[in-house]
PDB file of N, CA and C in Angstrom:
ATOM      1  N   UNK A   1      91.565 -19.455  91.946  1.00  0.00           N
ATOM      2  CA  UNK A   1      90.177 -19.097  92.040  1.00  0.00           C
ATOM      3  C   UNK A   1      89.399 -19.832  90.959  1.00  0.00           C
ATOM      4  N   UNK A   2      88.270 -19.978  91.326  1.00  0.00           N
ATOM      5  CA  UNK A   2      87.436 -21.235  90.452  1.00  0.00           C
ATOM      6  C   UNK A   2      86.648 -20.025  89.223  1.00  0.00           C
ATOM      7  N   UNK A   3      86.311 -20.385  88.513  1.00  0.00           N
ATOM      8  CA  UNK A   3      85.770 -19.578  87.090  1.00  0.00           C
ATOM      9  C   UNK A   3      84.533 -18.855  87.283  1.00  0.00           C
ATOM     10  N   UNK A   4      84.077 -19.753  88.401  1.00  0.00           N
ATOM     11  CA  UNK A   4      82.555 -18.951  88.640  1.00  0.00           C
ATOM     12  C   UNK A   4      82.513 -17.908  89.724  1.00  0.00           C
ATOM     13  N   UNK A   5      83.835 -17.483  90.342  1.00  0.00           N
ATOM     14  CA  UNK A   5      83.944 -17.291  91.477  1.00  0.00           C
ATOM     15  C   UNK A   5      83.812 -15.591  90.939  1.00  0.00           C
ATOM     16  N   UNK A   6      82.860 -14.726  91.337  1.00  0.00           N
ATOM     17  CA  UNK A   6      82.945 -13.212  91.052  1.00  0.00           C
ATOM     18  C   UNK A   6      83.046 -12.268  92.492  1.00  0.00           C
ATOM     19  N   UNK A   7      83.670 -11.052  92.370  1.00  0.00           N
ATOM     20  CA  UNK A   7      83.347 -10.112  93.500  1.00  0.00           C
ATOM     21  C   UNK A   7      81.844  -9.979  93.112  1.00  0.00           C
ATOM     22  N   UNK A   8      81.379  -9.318  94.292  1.00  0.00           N
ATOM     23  CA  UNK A   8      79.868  -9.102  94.470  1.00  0.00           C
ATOM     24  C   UNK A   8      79.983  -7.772  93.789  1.00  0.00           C
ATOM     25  N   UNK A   9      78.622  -7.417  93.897  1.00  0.00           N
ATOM     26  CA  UNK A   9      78.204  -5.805  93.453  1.00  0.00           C
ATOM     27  C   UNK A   9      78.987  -4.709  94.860  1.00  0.00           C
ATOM     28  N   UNK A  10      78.583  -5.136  95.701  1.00  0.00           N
ATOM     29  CA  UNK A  10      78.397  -4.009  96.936  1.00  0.00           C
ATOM     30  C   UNK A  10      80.043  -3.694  97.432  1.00  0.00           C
ATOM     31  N   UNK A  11      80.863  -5.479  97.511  1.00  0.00           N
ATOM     32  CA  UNK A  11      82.240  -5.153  97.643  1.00  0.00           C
ATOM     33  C   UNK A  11      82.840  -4.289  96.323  1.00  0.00           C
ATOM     34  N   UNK A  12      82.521  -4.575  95.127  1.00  0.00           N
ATOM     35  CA  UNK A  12      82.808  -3.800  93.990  1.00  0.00           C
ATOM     36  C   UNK A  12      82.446  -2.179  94.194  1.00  0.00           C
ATOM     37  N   UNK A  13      81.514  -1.906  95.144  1.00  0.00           N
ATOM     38  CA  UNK A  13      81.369  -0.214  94.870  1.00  0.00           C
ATOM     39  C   UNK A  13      82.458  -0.013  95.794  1.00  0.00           C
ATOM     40  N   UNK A  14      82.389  -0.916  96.900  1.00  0.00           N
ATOM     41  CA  UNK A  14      83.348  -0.476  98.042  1.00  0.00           C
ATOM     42  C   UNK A  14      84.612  -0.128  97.963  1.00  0.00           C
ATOM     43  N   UNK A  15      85.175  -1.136  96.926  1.00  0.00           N
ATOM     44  CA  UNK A  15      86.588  -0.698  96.346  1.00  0.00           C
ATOM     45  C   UNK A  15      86.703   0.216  95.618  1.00  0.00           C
ATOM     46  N   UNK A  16      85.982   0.710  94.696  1.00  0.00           N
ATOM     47  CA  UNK A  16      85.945   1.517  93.830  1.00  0.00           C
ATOM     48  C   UNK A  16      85.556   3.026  94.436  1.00  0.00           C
ATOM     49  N   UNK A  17      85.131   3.125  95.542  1.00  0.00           N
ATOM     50  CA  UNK A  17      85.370   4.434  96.462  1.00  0.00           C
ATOM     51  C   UNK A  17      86.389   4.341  97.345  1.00  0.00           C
ATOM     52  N   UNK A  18      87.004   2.975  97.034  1.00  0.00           N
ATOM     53  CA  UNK A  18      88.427   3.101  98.092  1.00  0.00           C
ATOM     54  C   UNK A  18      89.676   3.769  97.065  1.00  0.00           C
ATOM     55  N   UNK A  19      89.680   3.457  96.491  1.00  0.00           N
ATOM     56  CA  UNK A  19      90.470   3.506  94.728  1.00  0.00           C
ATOM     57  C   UNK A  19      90.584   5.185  94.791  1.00  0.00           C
ATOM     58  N   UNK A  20      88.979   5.816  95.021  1.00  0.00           N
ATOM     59  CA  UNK A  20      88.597   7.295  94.647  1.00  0.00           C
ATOM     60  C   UNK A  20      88.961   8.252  95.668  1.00  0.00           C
ATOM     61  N   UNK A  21      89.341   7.820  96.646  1.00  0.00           N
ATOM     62  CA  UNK A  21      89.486   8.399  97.873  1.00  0.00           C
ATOM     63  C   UNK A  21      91.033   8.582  98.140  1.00  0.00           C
ATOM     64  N   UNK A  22      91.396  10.144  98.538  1.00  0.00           N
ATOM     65  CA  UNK A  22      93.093  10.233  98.505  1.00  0.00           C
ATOM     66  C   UNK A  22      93.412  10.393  99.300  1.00  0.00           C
ATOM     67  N   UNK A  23      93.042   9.525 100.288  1.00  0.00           N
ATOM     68  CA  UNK A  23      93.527   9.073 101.672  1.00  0.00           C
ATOM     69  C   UNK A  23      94.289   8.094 102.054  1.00  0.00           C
ATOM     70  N   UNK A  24      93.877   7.053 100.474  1.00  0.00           N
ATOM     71  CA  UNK A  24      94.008   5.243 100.953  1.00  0.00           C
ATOM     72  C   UNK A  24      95.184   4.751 100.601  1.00  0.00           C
ATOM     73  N   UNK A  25      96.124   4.335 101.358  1.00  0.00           N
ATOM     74  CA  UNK A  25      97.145   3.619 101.231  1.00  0.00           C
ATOM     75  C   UNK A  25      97.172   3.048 100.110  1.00  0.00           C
ATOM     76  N   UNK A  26      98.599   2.889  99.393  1.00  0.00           N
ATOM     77  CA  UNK A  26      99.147   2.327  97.984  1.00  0.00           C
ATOM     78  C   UNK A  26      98.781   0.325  98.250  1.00  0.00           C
ATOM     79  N   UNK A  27      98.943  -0.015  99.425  1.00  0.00           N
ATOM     80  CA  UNK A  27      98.870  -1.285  99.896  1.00  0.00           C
ATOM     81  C   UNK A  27      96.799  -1.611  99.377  1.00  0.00           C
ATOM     82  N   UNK A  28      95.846  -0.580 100.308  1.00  0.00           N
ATOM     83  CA  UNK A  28      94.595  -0.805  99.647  1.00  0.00           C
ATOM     84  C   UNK A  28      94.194  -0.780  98.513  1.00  0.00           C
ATOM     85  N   UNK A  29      94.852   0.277  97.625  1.00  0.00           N
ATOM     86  CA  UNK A  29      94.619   0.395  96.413  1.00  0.00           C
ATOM     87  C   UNK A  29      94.650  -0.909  95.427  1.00  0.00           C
ATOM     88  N   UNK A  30      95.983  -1.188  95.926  1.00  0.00           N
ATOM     89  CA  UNK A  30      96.329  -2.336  95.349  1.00  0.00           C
ATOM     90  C   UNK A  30      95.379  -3.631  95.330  1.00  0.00           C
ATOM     91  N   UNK A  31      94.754  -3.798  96.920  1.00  0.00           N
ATOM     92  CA  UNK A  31      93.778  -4.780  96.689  1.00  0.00           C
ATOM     93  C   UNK A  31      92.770  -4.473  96.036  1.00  0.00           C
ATOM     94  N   UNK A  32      92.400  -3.183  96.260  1.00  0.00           N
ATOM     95  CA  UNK A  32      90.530  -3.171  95.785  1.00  0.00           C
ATOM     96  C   UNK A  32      90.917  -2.851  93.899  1.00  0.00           C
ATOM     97  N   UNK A  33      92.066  -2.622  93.037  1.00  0.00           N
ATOM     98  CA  UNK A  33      91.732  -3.023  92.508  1.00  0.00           C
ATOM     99  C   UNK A  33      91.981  -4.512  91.648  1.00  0.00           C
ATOM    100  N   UNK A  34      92.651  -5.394  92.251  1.00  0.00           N
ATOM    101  CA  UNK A  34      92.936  -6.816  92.484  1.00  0.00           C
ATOM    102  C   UNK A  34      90.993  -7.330  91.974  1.00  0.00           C
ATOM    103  N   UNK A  35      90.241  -6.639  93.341  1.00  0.00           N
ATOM    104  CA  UNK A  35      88.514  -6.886  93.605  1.00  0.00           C
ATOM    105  C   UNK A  35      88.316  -6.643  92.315  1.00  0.00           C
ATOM    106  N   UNK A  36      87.889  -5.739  91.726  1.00  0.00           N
ATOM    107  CA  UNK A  36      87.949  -4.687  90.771  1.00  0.00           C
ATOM    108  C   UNK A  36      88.125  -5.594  88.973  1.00  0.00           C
ATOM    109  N   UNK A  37      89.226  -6.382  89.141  1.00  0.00           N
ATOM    110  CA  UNK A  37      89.260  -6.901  88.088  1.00  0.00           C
ATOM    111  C   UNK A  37      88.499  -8.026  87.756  1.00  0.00           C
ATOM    112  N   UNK A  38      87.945  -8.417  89.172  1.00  0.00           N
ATOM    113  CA  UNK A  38      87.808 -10.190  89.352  1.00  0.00           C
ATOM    114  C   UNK A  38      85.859 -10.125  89.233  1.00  0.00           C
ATOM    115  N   UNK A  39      85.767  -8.239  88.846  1.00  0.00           N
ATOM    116  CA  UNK A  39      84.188  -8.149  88.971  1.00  0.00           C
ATOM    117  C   UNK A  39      83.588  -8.409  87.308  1.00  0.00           C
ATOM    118  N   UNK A  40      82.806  -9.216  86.685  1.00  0.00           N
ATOM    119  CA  UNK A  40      82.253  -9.441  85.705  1.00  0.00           C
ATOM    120  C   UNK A  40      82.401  -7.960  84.691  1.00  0.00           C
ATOM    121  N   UNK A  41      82.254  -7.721  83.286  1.00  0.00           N
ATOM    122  CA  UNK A  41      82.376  -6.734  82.927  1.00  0.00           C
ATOM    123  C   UNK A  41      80.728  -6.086  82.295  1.00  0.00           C
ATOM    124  N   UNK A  42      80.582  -4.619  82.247  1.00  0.00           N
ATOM    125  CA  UNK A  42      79.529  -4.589  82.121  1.00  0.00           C
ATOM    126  C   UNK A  42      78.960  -4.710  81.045  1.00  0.00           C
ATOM    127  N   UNK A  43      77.359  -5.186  80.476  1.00  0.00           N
ATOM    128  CA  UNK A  43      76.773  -5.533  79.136  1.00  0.00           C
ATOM    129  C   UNK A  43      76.660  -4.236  78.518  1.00  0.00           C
ATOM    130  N   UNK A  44      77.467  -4.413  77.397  1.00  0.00           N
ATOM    131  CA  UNK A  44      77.027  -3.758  76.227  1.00  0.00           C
ATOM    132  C   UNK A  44      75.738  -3.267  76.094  1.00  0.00           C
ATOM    133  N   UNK A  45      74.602  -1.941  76.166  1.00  0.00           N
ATOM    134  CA  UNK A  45      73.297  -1.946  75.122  1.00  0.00           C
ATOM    135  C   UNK A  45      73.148  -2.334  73.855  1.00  0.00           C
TER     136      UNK A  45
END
């Protein structure tokens, strides 16, 4: 993956209610948070 390459905002919530949800297969989990890491981190105030 190239350096500039980020998950978006919207796929980032998406995973992160997939993550929250105790329904979702160990296989999804696994990707969304794969997504999850690859999302910028947030600014400091």
């Amino acid at each position: 993956m190239a350096r500039n390459e980020r998950t978006s905002k919207r796929v980032a919530q998406i995973a992160s209610a997939l993550l929250r949800d105790g329904r979702t297969s160990k296989r999804v989990k696994s990707v969304a948070a794969s997504v999850l890491t690859q999302r910028p981190d947030k600014k400091k105030k």
